[in-house]
Protein backbone atom coordinates (compact mmCIF):
# COMPACT_ATOMS: atom_id res chain seq x y z
CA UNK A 1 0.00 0.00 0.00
CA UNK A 2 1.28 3.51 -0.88
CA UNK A 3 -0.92 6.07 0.84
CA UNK A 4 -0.58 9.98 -0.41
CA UNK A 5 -1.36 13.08 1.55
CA UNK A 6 -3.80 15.02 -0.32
CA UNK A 7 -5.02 17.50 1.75
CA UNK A 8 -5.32 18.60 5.81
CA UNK A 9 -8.45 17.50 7.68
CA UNK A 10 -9.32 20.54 8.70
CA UNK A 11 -9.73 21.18 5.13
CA UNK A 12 -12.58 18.58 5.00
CA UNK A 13 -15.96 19.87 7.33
CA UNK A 14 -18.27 16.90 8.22
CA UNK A 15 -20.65 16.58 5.36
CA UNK A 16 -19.00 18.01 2.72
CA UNK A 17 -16.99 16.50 -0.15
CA UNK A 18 -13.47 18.07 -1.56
CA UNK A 19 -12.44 16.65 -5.24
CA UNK A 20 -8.15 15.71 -5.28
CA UNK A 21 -6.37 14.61 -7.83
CA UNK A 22 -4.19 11.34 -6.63
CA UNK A 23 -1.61 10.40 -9.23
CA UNK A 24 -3.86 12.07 -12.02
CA UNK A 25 -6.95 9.76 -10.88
CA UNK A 26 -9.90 12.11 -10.04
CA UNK A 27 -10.87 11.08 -6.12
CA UNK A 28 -14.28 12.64 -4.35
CA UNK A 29 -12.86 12.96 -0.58
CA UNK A 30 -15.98 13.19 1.38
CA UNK A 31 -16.51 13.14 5.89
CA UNK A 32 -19.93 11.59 6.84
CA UNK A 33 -20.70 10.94 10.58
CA UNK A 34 -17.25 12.01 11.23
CA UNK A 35 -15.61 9.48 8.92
CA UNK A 36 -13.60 10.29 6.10
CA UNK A 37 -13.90 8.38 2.76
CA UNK A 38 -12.58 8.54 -0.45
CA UNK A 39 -13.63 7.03 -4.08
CA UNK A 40 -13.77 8.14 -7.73
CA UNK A 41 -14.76 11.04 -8.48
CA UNK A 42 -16.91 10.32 -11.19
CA UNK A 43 -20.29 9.17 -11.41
CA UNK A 44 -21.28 5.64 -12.84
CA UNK A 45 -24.10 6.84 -14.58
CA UNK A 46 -23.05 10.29 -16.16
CA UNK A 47 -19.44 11.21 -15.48
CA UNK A 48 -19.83 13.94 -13.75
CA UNK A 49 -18.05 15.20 -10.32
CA UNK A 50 -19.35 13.36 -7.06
CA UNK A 51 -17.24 15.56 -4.94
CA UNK A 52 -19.65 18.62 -6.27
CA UNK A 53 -22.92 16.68 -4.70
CA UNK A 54 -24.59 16.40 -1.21
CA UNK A 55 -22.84 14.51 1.36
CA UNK A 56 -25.18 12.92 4.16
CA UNK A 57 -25.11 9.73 6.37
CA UNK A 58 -22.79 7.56 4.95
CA UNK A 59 -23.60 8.61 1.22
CA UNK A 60 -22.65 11.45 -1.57
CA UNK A 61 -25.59 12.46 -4.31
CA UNK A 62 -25.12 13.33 -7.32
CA UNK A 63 -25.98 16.63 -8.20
CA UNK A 64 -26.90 15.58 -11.69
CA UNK A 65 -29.23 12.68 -11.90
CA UNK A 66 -29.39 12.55 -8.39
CA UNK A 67 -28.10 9.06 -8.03
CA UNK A 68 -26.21 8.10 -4.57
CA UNK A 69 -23.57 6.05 -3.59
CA UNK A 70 -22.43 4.31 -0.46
CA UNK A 71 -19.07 6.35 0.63
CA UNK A 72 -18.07 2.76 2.16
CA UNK A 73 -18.54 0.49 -0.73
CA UNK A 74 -19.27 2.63 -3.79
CA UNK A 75 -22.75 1.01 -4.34
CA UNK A 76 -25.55 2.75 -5.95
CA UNK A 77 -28.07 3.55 -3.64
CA UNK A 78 -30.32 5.46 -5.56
CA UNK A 79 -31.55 5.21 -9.58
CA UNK A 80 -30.53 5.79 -12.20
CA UNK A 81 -27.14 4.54 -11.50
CA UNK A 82 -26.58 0.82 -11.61
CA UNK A 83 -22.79 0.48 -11.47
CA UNK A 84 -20.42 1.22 -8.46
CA UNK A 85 -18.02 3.38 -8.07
CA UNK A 86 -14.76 2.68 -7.14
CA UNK A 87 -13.88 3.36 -3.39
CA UNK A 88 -9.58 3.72 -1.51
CA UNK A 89 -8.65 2.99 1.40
CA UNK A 90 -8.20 6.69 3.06
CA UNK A 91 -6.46 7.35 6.37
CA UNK A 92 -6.14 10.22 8.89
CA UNK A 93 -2.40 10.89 10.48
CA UNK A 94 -2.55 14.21 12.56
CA UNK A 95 -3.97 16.60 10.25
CA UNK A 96 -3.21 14.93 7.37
CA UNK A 97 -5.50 13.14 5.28
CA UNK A 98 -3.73 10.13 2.82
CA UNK A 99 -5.24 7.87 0.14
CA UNK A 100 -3.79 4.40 -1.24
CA UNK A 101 -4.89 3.87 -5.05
CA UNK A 102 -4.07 0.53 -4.55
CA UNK A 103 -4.45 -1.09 -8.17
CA UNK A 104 -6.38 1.73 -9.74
């Protein structure tokens, strides 16, 4: 695993989403419930940004379609978007928040 810093945690207010780039891979960096997730930043269903949609319990909308995904596994939760998203393992150090890519 090769985790990254991509930005501070203060930077990220509970939910709220912040779009990084990781290793020119778009990532939607998003803190529900206090946790801090991180997956593509691109929706399944239109290709648009994730990290520009609603964040709340556990999920991020987007502002589109209006399609949701699970900011644990990447699942659709809500039509019209049938295919996941991929999610990273994300970390918190101090103030620093880091993502692993792993085979992406």
């Amino acid at each position: 695993m090769t985790f990254q810093r991509v930005c501070a945690a203060g930077d990220l207010a509970d939910d709220t989403a912040l779009g990084v780039e990781v290793n020119g891979v778009p990532v939607c960096l998003a803190r529900s419930n206090g946790e801090v997730y991180a997956l593509r930043d691109e929706c399944s269903h239109a290709d648009v940004m994730l990290s520009a949609g609603e964040v709340e319990d556990g999920k991020v909308e987007c502002w589109l379609h209006g399609s949701q995904f699970d900011l644990t596994s990447g699942e659709p939760t809500g039509l019209p978007a049938i295919r996941p998203v991929p999610v990273y393992d994300v970390k918190v150090e101090g103030d620093d928040v880091l993502v692993d890519l792993g085979q992406d």
